[in-house]
Protein backbone atom coordinates (compact mmCIF):
# COMPACT_ATOMS: atom_id res chain seq x y z
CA UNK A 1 0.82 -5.00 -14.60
CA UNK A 2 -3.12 -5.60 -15.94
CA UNK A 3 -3.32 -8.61 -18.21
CA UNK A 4 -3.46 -6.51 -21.54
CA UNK A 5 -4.46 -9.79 -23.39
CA UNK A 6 -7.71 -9.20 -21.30
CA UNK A 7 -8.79 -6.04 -22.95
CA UNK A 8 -8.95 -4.21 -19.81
CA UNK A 9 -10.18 -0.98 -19.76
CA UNK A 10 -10.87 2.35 -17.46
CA UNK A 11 -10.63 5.84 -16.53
CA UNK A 12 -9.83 8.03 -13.93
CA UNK A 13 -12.38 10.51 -12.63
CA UNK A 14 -10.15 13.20 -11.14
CA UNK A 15 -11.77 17.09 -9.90
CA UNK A 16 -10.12 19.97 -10.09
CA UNK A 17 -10.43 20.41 -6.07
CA UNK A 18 -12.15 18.69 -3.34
CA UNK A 19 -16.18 19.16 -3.32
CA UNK A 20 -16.12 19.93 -7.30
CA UNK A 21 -18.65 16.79 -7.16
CA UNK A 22 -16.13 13.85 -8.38
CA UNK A 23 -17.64 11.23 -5.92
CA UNK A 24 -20.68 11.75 -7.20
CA UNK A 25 -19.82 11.33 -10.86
CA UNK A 26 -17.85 8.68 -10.09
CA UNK A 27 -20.98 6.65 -8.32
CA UNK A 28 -23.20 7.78 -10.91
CA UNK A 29 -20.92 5.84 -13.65
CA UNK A 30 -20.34 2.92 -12.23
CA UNK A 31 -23.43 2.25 -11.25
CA UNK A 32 -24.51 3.49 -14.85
CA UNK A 33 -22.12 1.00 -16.71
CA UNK A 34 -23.34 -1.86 -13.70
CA UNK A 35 -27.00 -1.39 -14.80
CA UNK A 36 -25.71 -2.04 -18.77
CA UNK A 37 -23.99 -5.05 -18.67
CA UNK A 38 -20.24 -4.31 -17.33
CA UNK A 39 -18.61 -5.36 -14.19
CA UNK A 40 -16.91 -2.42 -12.25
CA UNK A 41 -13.58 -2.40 -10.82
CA UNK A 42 -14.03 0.41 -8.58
CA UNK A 43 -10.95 1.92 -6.67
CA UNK A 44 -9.91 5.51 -4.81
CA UNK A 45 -6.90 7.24 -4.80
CA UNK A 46 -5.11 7.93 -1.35
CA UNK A 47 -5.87 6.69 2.18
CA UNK A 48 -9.89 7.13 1.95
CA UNK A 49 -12.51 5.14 3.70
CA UNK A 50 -15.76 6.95 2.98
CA UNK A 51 -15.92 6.76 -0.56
CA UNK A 52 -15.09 3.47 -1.08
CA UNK A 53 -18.08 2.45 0.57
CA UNK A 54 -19.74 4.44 -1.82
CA UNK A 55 -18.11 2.88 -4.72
CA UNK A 56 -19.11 -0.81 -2.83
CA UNK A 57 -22.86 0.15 -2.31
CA UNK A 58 -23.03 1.76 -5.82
CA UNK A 59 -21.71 -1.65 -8.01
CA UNK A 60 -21.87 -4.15 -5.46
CA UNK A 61 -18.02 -4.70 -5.34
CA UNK A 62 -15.26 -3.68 -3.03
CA UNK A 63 -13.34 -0.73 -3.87
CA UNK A 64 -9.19 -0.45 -3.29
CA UNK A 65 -7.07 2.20 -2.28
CA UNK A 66 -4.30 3.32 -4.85
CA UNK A 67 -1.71 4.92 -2.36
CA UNK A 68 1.89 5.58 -3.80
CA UNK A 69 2.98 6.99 -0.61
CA UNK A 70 1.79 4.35 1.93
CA UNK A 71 2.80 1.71 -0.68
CA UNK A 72 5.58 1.28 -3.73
CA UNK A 73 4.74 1.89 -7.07
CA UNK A 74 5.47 -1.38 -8.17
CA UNK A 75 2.44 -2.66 -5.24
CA UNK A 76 0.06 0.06 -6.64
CA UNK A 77 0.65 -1.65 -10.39
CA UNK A 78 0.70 -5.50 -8.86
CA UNK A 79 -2.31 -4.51 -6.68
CA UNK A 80 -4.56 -2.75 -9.58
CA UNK A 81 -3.57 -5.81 -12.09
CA UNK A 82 -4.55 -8.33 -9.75
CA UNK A 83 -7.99 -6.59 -8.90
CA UNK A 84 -8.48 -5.77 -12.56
CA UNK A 85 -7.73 -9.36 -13.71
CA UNK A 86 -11.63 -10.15 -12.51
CA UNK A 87 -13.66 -6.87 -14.35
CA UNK A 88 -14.46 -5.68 -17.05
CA UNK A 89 -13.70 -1.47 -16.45
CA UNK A 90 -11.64 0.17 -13.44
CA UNK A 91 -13.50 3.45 -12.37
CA UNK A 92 -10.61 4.92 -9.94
CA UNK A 93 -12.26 7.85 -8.23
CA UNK A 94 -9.04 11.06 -7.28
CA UNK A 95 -8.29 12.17 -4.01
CA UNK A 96 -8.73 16.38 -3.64
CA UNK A 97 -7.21 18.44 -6.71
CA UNK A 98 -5.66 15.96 -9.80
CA UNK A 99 -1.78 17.45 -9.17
CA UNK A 100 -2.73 17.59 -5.01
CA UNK A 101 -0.55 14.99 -3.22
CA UNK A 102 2.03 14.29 -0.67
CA UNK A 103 3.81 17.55 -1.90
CA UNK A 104 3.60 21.03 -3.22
CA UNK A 105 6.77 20.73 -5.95
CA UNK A 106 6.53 16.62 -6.96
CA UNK A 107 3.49 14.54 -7.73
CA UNK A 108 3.99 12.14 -4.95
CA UNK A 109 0.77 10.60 -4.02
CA UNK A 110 -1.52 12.55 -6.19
CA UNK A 111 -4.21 11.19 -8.92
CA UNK A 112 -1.94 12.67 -11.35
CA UNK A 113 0.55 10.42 -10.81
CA UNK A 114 -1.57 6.97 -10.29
CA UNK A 115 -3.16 7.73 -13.54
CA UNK A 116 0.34 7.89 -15.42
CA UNK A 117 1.27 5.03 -13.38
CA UNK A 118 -1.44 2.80 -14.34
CA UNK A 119 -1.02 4.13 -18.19
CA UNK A 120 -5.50 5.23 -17.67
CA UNK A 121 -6.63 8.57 -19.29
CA UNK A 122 -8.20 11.09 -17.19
CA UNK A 123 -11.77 12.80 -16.58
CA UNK A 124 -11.57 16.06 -14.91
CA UNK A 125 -14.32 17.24 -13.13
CA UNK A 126 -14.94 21.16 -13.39
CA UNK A 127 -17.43 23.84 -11.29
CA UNK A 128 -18.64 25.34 -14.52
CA UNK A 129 -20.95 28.26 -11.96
CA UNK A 130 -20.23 31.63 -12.81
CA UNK A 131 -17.60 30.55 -15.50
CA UNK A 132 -17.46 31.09 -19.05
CA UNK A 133 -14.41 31.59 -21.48
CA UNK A 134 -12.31 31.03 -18.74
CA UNK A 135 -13.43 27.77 -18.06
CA UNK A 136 -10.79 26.47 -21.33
CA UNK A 137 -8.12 28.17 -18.95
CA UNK A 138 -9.39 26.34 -16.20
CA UNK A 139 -8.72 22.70 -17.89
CA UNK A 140 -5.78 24.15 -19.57
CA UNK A 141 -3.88 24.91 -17.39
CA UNK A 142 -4.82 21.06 -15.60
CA UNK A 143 -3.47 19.82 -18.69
CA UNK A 144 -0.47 21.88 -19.46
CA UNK A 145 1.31 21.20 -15.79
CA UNK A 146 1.96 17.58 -16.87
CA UNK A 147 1.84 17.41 -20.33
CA UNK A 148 2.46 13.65 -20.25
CA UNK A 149 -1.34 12.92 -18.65
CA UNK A 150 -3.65 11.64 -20.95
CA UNK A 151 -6.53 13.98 -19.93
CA UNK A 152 -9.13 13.73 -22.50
CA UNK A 153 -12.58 14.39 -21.18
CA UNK A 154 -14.16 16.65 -18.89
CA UNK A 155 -17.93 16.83 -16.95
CA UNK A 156 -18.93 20.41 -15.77
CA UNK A 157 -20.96 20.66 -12.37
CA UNK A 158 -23.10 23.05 -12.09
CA UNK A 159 -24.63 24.22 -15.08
CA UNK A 160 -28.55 24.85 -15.08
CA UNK A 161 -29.12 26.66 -18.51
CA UNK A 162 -28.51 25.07 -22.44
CA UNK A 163 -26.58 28.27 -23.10
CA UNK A 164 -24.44 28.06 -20.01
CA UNK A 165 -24.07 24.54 -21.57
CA UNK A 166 -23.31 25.44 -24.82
CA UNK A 167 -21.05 28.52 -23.67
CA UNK A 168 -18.65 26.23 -21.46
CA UNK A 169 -18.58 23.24 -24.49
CA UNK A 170 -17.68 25.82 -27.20
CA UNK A 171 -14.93 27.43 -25.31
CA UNK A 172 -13.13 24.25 -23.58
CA UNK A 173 -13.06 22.56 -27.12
CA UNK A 174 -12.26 25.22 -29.19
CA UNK A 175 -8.93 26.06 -26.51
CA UNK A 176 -7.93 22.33 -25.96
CA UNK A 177 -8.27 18.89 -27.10
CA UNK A 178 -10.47 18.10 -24.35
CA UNK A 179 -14.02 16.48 -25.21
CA UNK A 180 -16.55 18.21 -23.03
CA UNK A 181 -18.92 14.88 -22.00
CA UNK A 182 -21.93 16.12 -19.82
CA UNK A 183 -22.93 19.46 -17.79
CA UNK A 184 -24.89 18.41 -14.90
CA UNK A 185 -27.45 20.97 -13.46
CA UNK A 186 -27.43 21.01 -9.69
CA UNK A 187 -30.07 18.97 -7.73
CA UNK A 188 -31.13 19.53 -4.20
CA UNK A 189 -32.28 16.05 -4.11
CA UNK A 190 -29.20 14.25 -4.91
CA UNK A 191 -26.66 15.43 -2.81
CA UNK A 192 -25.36 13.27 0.11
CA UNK A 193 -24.43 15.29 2.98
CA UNK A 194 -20.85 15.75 5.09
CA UNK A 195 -19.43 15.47 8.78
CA UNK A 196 -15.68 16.63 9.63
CA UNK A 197 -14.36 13.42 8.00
CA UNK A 198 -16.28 13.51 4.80
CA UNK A 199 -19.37 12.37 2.92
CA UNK A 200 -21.66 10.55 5.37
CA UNK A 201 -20.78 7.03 4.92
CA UNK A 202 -22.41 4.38 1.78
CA UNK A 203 -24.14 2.76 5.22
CA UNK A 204 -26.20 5.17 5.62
CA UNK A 205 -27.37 5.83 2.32
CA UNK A 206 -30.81 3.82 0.80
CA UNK A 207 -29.79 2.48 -2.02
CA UNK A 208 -31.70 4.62 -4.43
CA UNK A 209 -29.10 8.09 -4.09
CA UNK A 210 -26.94 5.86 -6.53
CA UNK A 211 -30.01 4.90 -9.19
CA UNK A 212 -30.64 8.41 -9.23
CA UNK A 213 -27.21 9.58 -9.61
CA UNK A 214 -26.79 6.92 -12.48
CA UNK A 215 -30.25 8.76 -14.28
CA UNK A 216 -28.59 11.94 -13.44
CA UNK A 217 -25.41 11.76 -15.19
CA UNK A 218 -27.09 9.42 -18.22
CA UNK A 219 -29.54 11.82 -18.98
CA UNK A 220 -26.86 14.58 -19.27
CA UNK A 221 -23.85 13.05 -20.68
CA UNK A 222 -22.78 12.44 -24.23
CA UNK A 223 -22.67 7.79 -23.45
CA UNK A 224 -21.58 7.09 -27.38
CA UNK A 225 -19.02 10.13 -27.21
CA UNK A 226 -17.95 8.99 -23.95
CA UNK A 227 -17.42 4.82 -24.57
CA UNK A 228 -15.52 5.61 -27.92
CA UNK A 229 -13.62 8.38 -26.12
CA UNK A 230 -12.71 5.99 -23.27
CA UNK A 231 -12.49 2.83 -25.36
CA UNK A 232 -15.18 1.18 -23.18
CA UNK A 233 -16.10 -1.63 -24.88
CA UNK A 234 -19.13 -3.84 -23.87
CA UNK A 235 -17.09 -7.44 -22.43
CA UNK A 236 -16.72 -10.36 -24.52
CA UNK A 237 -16.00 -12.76 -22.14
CA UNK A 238 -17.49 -14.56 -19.23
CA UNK A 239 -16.91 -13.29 -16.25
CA UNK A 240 -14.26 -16.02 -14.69
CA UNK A 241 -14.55 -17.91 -11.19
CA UNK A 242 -11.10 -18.87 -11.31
CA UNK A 243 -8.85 -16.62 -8.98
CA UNK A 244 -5.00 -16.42 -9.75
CA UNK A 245 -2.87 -15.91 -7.31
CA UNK A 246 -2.19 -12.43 -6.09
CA UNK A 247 1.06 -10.79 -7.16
CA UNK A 248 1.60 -8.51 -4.98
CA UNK A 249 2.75 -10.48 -1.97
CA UNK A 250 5.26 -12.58 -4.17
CA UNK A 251 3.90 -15.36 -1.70
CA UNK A 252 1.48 -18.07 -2.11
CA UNK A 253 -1.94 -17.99 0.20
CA UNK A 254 -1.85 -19.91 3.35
CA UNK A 255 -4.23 -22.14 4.50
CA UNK A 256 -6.84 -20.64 7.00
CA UNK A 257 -5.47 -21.68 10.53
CA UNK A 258 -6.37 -18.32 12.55
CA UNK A 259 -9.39 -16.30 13.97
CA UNK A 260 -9.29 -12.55 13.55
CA UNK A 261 -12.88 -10.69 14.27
CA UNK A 262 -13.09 -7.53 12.87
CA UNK A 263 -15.48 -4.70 14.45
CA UNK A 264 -17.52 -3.53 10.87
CA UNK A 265 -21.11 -1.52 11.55
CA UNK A 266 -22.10 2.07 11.97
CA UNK A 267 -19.79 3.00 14.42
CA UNK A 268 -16.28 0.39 13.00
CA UNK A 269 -16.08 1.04 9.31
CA UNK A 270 -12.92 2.45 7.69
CA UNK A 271 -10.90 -0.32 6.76
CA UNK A 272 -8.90 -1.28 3.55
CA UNK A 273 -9.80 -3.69 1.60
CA UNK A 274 -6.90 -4.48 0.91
CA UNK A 275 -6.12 -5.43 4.35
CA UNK A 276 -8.59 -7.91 4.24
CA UNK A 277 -7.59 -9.27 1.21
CA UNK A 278 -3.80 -9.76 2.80
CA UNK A 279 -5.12 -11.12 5.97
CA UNK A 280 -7.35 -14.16 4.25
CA UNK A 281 -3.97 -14.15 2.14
CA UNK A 282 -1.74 -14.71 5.49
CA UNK A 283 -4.09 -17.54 6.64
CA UNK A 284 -6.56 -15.71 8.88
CA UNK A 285 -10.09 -16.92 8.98
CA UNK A 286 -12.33 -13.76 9.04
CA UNK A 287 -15.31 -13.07 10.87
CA UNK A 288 -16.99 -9.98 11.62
CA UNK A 289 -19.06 -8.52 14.62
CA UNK A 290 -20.99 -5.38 16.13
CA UNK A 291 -19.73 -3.50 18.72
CA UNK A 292 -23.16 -2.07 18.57
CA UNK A 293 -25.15 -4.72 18.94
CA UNK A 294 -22.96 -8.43 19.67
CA UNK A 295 -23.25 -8.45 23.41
CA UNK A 296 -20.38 -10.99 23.63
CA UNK A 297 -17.13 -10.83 21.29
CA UNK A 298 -16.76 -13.72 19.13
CA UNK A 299 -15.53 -16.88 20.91
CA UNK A 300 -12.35 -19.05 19.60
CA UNK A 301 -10.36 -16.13 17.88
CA UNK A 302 -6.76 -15.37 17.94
CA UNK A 303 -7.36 -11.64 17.63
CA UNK A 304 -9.61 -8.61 17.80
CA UNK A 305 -9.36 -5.69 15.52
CA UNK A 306 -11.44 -2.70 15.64
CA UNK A 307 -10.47 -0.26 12.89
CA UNK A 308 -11.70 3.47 12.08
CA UNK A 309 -14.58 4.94 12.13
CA UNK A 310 -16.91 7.29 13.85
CA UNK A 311 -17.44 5.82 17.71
CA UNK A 312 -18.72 9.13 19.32
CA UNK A 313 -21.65 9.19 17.27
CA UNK A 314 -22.34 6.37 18.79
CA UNK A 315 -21.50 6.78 21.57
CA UNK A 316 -23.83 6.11 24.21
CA UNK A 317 -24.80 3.03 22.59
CA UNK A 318 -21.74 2.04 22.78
CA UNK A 319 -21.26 2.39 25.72
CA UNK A 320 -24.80 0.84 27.06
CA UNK A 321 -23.57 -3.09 25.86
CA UNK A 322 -21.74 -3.69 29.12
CA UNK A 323 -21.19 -6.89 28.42
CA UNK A 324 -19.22 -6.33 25.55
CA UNK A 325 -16.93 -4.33 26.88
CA UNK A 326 -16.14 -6.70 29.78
CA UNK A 327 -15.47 -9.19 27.20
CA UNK A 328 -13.26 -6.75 25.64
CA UNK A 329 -11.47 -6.06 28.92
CA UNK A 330 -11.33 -9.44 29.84
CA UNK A 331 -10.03 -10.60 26.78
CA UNK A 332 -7.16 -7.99 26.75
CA UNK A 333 -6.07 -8.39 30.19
CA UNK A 334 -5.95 -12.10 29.56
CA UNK A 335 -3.29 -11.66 26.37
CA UNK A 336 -5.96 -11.83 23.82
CA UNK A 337 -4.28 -9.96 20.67
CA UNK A 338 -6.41 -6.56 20.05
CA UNK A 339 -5.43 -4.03 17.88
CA UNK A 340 -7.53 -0.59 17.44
CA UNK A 341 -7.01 2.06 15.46
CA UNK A 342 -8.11 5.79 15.37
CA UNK A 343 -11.73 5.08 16.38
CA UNK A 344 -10.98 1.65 17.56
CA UNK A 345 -8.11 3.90 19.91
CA UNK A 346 -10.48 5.67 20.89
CA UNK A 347 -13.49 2.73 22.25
CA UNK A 348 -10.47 0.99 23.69
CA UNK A 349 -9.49 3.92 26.04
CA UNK A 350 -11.65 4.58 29.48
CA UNK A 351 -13.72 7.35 27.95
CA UNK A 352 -14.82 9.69 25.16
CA UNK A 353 -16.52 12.78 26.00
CA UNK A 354 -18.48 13.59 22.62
CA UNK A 355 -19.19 17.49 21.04
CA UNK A 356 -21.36 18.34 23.80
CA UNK A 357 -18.97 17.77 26.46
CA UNK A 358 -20.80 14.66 28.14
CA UNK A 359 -17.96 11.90 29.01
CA UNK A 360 -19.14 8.39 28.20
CA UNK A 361 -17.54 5.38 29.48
CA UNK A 362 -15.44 3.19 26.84
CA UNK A 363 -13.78 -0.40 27.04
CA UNK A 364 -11.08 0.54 29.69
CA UNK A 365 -8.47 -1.52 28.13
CA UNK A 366 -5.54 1.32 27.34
CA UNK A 367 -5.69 4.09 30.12
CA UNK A 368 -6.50 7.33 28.25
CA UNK A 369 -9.43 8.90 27.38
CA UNK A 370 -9.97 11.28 24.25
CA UNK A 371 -12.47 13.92 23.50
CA UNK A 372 -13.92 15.48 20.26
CA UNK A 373 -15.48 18.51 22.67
CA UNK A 374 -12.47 20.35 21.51
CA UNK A 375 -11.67 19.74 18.22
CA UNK A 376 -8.02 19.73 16.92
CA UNK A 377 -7.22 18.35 13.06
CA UNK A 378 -4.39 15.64 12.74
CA UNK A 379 -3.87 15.04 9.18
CA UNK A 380 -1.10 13.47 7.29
CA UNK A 381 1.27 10.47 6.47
CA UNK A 382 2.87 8.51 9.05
CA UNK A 383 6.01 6.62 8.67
CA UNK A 384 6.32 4.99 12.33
CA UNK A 385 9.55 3.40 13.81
CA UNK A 386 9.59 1.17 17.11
CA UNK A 387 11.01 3.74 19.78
CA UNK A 388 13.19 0.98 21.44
CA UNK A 389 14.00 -1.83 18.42
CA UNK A 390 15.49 -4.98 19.25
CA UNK A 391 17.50 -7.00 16.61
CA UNK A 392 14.36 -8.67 15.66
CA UNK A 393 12.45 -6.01 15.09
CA UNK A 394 15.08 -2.70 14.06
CA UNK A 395 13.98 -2.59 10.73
CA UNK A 396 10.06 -2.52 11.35
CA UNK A 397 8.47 0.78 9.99
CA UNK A 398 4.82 1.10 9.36
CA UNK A 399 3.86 3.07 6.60
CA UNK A 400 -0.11 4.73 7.68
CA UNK A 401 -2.24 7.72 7.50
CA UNK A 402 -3.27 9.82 10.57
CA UNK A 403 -6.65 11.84 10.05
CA UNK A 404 -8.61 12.73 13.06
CA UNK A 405 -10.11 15.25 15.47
CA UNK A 406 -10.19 13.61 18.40
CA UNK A 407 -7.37 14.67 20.98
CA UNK A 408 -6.03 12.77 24.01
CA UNK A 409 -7.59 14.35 27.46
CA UNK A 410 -5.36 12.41 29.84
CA UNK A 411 -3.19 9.81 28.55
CA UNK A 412 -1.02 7.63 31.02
CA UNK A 413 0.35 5.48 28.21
CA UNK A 414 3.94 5.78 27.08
CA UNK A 415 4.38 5.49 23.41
CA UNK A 416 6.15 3.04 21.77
CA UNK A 417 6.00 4.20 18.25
CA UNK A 418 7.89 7.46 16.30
CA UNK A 419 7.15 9.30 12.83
CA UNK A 420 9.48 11.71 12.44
CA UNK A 421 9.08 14.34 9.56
CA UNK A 422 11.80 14.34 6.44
CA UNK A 423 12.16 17.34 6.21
CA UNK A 424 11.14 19.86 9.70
CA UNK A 425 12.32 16.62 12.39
CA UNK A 426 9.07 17.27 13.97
CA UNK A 427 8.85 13.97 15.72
CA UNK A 428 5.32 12.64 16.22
CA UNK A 429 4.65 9.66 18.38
CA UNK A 430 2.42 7.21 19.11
CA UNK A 431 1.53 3.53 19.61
CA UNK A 432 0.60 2.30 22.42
CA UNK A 433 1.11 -1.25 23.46
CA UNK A 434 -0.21 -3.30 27.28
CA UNK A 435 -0.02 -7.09 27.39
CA UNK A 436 -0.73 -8.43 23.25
CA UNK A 437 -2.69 -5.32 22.96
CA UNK A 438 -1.95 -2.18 20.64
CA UNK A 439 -3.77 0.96 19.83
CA UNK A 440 -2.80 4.09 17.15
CA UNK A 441 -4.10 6.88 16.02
CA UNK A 442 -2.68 6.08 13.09
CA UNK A 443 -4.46 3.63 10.14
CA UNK A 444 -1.75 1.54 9.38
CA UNK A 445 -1.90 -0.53 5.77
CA UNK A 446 -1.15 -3.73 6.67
CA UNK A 447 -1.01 -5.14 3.10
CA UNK A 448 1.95 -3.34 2.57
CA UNK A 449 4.02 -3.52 6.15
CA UNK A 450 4.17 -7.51 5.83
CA UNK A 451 6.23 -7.54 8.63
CA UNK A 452 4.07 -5.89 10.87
CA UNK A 453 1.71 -9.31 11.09
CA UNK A 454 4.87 -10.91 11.60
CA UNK A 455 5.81 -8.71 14.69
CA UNK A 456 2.02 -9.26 15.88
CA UNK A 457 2.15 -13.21 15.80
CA UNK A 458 5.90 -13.72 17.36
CA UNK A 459 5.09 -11.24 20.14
CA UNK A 460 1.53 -13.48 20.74
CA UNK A 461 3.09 -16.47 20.66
């Protein structure tokens, strides 16, 4: 649990559905409170990539994932306390609706229940077009289905006249206990546009979409109202340079004896922080390269990973630095450790024929291709056992989260992995292992499958 001796404070920012406009309150305010003195603590519910990069380019601080399904309880607490015990204010952006989760009849995995879990009261985020009176039934009825959740502020999108304004503050006040803060007008000029995964990533914003959100929501919100609501008060103390040791491995760090690159640019991007975190924890040294740009992979490493991201809009470049993919190649064949996941699954394979059907060469490494000319959603939470388990290993399951639209074309890899459903027995596989080499679709969170590093390092030693 959070120091409480500390003072620490926050909120969560949760929307009453996805695309109500939560990421973009929740980047205006943190880089709002940055610009006055506080130091953020930003972090997103669920297994998100996108806007944590937001939340990184908008207070200049790395932003963790919250995830009660891919991780206990007790890690989401230990993980959020240790984070928390260097800032001043946590700003922990929802994932879709505040009850959505893992499932339609328990709060499993939703913002709901990491806000309860982490003791934070809650901003809800409203579309306040074309609603009146009924936008008091609207927050109602968030606040009634869990009458536990301290839900005590709200920000309506969407709202372009004073007496709209005053029409939506009057009746959400007078029917709940709710504080109306701010109604934000719309602006063409501050939106940040979406792909099939999401908001276009914080790398390819200029840095001035999150000034102007920060003017955007200060010049419309109630700040006094909102700091005394929220209990945000401005930090007493120096900010510390001492770091305590993480809690939430129950281990102390290791000294730095290993290489791991990591692919990170425009095309390698969605990766936890967290995962970091437990690898510099676990005694990796890390370094970081462009599969873009680097025309040779970085020399005296112990392993390669290339994580997430969006490779066929990229494609073609790619695809053009020969070099590196020979590297890649050579380096796999030769028992080089390389792990890839999703995207990283994808550049690994022998090709990836983009949306307009053209089929680009990849790495070569694993031999499947995939293709995105067809597109087919895989969503969802993976819970993957080893098909055939030895003693060693029986007891290995990695806990991930599958979200893609890529399919296989031809695939001549067996799989060595199985998630199989609770509830239906719809068994989904997938892993894919040659020499020290493994590739998934699915974005496995190492920080919480400890033993999965384990398995990594005994099988490439």
């Amino acid at each position: 649990m959070p120091n409480k001796s500390k003072s620490l404070s926050g909120l969560v920012i949760a929307g009453t559905h996805s695309s109500v406009g939560k990421s973009s309150v929740a980047i205006g305010l943190m880089r709002l409170l940055k610009n006055k003195g506080w130091r953020i603590r930003p972090f997103k519910v669920g297994p998100d990539y996108i806007d944590p990069g937001h939340h990184n380019r908008a207070c200049d601080e790395p932003s963790y994932n919250l995830d009660t399904v891919m991780c206990t309880p007790k890690y989401v607490k230990e993980l959020f306390g240790d984070i928390m015990n260097e800032g001043d204010i946590a700003i922990v952006e929802g994932v879709m609706g505040l009850h959505d989760g893992a499932s339609p009849k328990t709060e499993k995995g939703s913002t709901a229940e990491v806000a309860k879990l982490l003791d934070l009261p809650v901003l809800l985020v409203i579309d306040g077009r074309a609603m009146a009176r009924s936008s008091a039934a609207l927050v109602m009825g968030y606040m009634n289905l869990d009458p536990k959740l301290n839900l005590i502020g709200v920000i309506a999108n969407n709202i372009n006249s004073p007496r709209h304004a005053e029409v939506i503050k009057n009746a959400i006040e007078h029917h709940t206990s709710a504080k109306l803060l701010a109604c934000l007008p719309t602006s063409s000029d501050l939106s940040i546009p979406s792909r099939h995964l999401g908001l276009h990533q914080g790398i390819e914003q200029k840095q001035d979409i999150y000034q102007k959100w920060a003017k955007h929501v200060e010049s419309h919100i109630d700040l006094k109202l909102f700091l005394k609501l929220f209990k945000l008060k401005k930090p007493s103390r120096p900010a510390s340079n001492t770091r305590s040791e993480p809690k939430r491995w129950r281990t102390k760090s290791r000294p730095c004896t290993l290489n791991i690159a990591v692919a990170k640019d425009e095309a390698f991007q969605f990766i936890y922080q967290d995962t970091l975190d437990f690898l510099s924890h676990q005694g990796f040294n890390i370094s970081f390269f462009s599969p873009l740009r680097d025309p040779h992979l970085p020399e005296n490493m112990d392993g390669y990973y290339f994580p997430g991201g969006y490779p066929e809009l990229r494609a073609e470049s790619l695809s053009k630095n020969r070099s590196l993919l020979r590297d890649i190649k050579k380096a796999g064949s030769a028992g080089k450790m390389i792990i890839g996941e999703c995207g990283g699954l994808m550049y690994l394979g022998k090709h990836l024929t983009n949306d307009t059907g053209k089929k680009i060469p990849m790495v070569g490494l694993f031999d499947f291709s995939t293709s995105l000319k067809v597109k087919k959603l895989s969503l969802g939470y993976r819970k993957l056992k080893l098909v055939k388990a030895s003693a060693n290993n029986k007891k290995l399951i990695l806990h991930g989260h599958e979200f893609h639209y890529s399919t296989f074309t031809i695939n001549n890899e067996r799989p060595k992995w199985n998630s199989i459903h609770p509830k239906n027995g719809v068994v989904l596989k997938d892993g894919f292992t040659t020499k020290n080499c493994h590739s998934f679709y699915t974005h496995i969170y190492w920080a919480s499958n400890k033993e999965w590093l384990n398995h990594l390092m005994e099988s490439y030693s």
